[in-house]
PDB file of N, CA and C in Angstrom:
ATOM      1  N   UNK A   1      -8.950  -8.105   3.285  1.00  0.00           N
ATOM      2  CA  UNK A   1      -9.675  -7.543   2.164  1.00  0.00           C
ATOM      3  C   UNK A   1      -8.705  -6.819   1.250  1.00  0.00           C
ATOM      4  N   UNK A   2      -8.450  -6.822   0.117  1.00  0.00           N
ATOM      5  CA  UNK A   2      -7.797  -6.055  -1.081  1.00  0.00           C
ATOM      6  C   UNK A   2      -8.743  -5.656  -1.915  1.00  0.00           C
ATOM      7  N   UNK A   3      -8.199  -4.312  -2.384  1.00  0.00           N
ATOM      8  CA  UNK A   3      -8.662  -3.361  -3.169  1.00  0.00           C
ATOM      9  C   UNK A   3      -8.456  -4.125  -4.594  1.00  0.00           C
ATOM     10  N   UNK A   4      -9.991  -4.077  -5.330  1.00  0.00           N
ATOM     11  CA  UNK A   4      -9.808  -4.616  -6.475  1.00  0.00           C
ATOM     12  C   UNK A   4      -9.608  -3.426  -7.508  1.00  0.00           C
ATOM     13  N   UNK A   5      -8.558  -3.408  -8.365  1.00  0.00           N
ATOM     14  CA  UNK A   5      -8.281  -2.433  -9.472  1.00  0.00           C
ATOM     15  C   UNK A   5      -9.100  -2.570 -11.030  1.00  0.00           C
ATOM     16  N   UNK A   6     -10.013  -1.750 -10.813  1.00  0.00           N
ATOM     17  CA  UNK A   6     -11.013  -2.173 -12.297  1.00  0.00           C
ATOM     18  C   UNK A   6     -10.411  -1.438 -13.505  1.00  0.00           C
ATOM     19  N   UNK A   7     -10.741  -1.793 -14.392  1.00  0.00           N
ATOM     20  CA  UNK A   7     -10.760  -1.620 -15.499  1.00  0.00           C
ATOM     21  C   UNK A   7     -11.655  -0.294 -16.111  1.00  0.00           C
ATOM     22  N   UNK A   8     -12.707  -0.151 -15.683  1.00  0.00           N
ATOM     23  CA  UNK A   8     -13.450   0.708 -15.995  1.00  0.00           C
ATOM     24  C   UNK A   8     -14.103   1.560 -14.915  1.00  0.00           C
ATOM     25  N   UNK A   9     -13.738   3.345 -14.668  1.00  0.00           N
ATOM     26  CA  UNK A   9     -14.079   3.790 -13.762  1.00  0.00           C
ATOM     27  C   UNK A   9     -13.115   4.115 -12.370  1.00  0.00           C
ATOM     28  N   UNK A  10     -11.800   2.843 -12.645  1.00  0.00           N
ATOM     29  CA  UNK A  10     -11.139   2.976 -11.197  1.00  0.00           C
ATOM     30  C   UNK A  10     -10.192   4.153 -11.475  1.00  0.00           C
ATOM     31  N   UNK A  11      -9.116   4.756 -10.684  1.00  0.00           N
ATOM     32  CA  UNK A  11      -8.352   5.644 -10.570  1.00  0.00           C
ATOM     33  C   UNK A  11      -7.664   4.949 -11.384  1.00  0.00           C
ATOM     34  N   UNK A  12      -7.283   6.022 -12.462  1.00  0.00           N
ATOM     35  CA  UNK A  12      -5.448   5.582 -13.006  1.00  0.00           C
ATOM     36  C   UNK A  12      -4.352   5.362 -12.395  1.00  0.00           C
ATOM     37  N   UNK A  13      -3.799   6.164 -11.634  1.00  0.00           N
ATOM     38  CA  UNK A  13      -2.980   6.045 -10.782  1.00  0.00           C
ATOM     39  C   UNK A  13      -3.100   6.316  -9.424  1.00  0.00           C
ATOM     40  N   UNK A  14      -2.240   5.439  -8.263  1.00  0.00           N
ATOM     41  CA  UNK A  14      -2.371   4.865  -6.873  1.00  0.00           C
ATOM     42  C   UNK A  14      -1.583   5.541  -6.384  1.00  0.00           C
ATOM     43  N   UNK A  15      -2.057   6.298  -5.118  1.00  0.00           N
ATOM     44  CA  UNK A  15      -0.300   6.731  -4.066  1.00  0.00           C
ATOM     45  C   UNK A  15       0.566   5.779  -3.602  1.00  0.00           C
ATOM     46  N   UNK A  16       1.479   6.274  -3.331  1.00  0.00           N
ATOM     47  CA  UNK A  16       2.516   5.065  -2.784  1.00  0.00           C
ATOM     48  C   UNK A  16       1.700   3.943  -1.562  1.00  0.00           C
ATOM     49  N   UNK A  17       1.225   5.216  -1.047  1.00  0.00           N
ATOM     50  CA  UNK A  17       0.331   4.058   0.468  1.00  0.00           C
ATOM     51  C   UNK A  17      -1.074   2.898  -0.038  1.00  0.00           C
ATOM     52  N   UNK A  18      -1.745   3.996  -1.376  1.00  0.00           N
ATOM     53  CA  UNK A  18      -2.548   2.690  -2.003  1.00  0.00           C
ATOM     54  C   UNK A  18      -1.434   1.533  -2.303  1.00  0.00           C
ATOM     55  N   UNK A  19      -0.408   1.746  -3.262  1.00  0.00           N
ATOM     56  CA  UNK A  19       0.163   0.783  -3.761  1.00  0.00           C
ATOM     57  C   UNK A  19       0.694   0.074  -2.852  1.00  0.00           C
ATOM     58  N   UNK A  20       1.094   0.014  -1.995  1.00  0.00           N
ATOM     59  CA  UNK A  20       1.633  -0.907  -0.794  1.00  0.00           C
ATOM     60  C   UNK A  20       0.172  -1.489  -0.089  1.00  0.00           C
ATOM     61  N   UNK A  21      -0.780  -0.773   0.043  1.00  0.00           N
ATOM     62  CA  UNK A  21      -1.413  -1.423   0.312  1.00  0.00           C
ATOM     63  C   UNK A  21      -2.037  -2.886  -0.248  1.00  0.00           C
ATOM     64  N   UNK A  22      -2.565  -2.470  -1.778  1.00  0.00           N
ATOM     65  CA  UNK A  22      -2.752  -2.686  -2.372  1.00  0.00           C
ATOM     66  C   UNK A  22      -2.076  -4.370  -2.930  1.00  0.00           C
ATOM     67  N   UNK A  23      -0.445  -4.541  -2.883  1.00  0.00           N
ATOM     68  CA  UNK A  23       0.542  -5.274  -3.151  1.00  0.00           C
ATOM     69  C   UNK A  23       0.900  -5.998  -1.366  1.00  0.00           C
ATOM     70  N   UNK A  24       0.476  -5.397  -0.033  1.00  0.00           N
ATOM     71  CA  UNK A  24       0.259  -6.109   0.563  1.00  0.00           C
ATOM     72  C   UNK A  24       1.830  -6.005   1.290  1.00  0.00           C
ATOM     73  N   UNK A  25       2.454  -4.676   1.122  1.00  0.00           N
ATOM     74  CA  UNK A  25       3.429  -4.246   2.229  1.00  0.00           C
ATOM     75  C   UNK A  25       3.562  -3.250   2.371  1.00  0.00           C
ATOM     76  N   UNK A  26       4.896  -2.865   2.921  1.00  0.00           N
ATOM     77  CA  UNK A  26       5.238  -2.122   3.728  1.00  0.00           C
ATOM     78  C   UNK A  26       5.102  -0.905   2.915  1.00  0.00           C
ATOM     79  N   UNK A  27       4.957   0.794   2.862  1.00  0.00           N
ATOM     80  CA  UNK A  27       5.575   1.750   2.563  1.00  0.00           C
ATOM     81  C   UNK A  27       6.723   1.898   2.329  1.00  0.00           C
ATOM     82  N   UNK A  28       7.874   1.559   2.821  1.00  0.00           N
ATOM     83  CA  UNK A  28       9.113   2.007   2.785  1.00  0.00           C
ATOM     84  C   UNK A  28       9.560   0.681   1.719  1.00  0.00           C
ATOM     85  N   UNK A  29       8.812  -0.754   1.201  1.00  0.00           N
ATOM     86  CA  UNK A  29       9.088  -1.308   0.346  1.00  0.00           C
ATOM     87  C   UNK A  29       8.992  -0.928  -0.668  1.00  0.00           C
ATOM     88  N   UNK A  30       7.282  -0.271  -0.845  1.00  0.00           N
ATOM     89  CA  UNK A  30       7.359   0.454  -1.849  1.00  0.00           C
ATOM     90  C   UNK A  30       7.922   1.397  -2.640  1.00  0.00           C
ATOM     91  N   UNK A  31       8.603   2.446  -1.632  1.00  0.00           N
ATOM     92  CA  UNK A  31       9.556   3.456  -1.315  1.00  0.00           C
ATOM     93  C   UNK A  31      11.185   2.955  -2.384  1.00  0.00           C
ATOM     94  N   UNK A  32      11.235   1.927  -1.455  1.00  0.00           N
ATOM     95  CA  UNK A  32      13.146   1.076  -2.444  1.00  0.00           C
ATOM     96  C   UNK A  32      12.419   0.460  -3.314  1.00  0.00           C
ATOM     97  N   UNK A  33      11.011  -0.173  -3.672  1.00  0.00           N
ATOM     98  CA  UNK A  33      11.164  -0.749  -5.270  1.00  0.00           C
ATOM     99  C   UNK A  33      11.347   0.708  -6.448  1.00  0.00           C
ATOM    100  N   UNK A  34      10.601   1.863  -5.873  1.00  0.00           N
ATOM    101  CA  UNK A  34      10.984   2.821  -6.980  1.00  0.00           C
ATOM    102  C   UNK A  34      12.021   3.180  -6.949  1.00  0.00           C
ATOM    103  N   UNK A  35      12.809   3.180  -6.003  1.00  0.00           N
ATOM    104  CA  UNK A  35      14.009   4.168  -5.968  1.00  0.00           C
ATOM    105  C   UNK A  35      15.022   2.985  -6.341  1.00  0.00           C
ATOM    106  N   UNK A  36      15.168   1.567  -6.682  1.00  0.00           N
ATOM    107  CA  UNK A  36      15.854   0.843  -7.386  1.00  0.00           C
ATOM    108  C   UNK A  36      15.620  -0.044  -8.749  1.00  0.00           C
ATOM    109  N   UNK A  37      13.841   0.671  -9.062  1.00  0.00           N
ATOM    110  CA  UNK A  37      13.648   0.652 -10.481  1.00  0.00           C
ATOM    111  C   UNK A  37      12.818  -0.357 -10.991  1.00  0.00           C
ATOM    112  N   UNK A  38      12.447  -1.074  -9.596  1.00  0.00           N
ATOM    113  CA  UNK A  38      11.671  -2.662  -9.629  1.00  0.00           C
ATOM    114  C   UNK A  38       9.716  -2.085 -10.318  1.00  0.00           C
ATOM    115  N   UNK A  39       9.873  -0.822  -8.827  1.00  0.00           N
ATOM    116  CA  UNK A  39       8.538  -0.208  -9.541  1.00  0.00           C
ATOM    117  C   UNK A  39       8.569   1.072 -10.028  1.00  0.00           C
ATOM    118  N   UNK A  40       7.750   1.676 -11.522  1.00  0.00           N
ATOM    119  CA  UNK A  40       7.896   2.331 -11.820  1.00  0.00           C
ATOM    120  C   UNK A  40       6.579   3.341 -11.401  1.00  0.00           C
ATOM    121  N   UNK A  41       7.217   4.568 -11.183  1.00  0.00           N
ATOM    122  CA  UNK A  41       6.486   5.667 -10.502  1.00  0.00           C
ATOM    123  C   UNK A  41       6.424   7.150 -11.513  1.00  0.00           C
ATOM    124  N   UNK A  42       5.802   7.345 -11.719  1.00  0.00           N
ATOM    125  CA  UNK A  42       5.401   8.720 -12.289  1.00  0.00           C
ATOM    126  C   UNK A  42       5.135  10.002 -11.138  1.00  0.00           C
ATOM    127  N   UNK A  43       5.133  11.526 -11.949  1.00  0.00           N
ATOM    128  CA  UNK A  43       5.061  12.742 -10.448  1.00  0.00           C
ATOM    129  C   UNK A  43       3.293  13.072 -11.470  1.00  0.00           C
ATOM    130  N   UNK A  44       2.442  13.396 -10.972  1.00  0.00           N
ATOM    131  CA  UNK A  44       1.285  13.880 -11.122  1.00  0.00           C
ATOM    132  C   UNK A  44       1.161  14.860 -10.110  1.00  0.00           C
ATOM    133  N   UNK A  45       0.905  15.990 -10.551  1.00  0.00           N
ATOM    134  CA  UNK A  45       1.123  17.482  -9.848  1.00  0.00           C
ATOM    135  C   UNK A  45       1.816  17.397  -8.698  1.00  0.00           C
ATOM    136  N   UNK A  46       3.055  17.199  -8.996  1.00  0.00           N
ATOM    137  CA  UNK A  46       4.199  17.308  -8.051  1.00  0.00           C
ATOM    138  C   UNK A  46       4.206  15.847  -6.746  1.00  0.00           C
ATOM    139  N   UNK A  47       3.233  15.215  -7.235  1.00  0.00           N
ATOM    140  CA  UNK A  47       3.486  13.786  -6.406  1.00  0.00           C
ATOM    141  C   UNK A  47       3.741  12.650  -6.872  1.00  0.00           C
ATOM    142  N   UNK A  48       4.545  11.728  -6.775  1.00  0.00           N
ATOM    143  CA  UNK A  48       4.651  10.149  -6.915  1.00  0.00           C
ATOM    144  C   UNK A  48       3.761   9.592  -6.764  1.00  0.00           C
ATOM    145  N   UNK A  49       2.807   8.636  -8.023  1.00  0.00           N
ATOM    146  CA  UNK A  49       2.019   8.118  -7.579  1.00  0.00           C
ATOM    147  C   UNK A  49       2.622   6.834  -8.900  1.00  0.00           C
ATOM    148  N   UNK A  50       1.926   5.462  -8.687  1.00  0.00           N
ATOM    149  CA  UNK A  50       1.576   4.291  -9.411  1.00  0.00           C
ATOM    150  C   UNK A  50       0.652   4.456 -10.252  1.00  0.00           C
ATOM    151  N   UNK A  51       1.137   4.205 -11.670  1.00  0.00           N
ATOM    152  CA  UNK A  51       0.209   3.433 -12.423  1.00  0.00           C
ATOM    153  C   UNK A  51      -0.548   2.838 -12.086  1.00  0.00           C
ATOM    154  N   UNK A  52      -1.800   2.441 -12.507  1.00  0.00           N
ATOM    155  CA  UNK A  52      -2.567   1.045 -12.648  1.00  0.00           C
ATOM    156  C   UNK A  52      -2.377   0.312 -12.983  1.00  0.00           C
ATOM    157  N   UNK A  53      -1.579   0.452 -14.224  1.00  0.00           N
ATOM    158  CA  UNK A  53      -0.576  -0.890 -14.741  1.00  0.00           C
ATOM    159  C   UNK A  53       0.136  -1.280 -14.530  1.00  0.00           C
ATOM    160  N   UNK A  54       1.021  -0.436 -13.495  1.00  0.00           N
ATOM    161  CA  UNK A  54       2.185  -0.949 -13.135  1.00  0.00           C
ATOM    162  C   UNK A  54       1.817  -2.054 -12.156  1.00  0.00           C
ATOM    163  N   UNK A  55       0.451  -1.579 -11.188  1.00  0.00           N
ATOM    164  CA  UNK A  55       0.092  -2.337 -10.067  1.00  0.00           C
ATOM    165  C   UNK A  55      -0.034  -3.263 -10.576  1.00  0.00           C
ATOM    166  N   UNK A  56      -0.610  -3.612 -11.776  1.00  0.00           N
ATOM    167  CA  UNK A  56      -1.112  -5.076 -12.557  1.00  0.00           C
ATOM    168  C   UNK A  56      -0.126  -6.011 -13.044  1.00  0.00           C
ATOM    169  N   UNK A  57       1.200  -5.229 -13.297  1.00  0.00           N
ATOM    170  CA  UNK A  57       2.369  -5.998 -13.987  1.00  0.00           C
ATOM    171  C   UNK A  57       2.693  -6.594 -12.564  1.00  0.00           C
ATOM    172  N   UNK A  58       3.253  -5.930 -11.564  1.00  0.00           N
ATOM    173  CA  UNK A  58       3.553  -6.410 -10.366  1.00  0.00           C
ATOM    174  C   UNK A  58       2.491  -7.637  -9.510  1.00  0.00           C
ATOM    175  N   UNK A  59       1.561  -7.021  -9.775  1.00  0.00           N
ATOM    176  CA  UNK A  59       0.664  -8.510  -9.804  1.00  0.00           C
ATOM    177  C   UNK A  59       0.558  -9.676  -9.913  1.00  0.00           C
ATOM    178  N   UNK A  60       0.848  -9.125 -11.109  1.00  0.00           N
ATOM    179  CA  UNK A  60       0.930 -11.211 -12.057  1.00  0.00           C
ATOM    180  C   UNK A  60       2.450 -11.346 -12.059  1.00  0.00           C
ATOM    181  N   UNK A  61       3.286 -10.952 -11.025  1.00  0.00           N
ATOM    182  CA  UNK A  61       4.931 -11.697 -11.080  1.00  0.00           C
ATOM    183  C   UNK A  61       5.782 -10.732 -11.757  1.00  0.00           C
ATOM    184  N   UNK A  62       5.305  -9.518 -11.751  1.00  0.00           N
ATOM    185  CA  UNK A  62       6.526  -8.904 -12.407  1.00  0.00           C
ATOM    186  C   UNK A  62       7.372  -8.743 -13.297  1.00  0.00           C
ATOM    187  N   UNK A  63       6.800  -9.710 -14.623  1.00  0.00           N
ATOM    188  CA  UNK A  63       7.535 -10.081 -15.558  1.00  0.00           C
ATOM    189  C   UNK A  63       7.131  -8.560 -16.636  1.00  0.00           C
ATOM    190  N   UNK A  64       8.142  -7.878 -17.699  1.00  0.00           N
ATOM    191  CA  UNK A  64       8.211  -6.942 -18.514  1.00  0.00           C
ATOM    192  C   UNK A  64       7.880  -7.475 -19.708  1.00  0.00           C
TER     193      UNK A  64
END
């Protein structure tokens, strides 16, 4: 089962553990795509969390 990301109503931004979930690995993948720039992460009151969009770019292949 995967979490579908709506458009209207869903959270803006995902914790690292949604986003791995979410994309269908590991934590600590998620972990080295930010920390080598693949995914981009924002701090929201002092935490790292995902875009929604970012989840969506990574989605459809990753292309910028």
């Amino acid at each position: 089962m995967q979490k579908k990301i709506l458009d209207a109503g869903g959270p803006a931004f995902y914790s690292l553990a949604d986003a791995g979930w979410i994309l269908g690995v590991d934590l600590n993948e998620v972990h080295r795509a930010v920390r080598v720039g693949a995914l981009r992460a924002v701090r929201r009151r002092s935490r790292l969390v995902i875009p929604a969009a970012e989840l969506r770019r990574a989605l459809n292949g990753g292309a910028r």
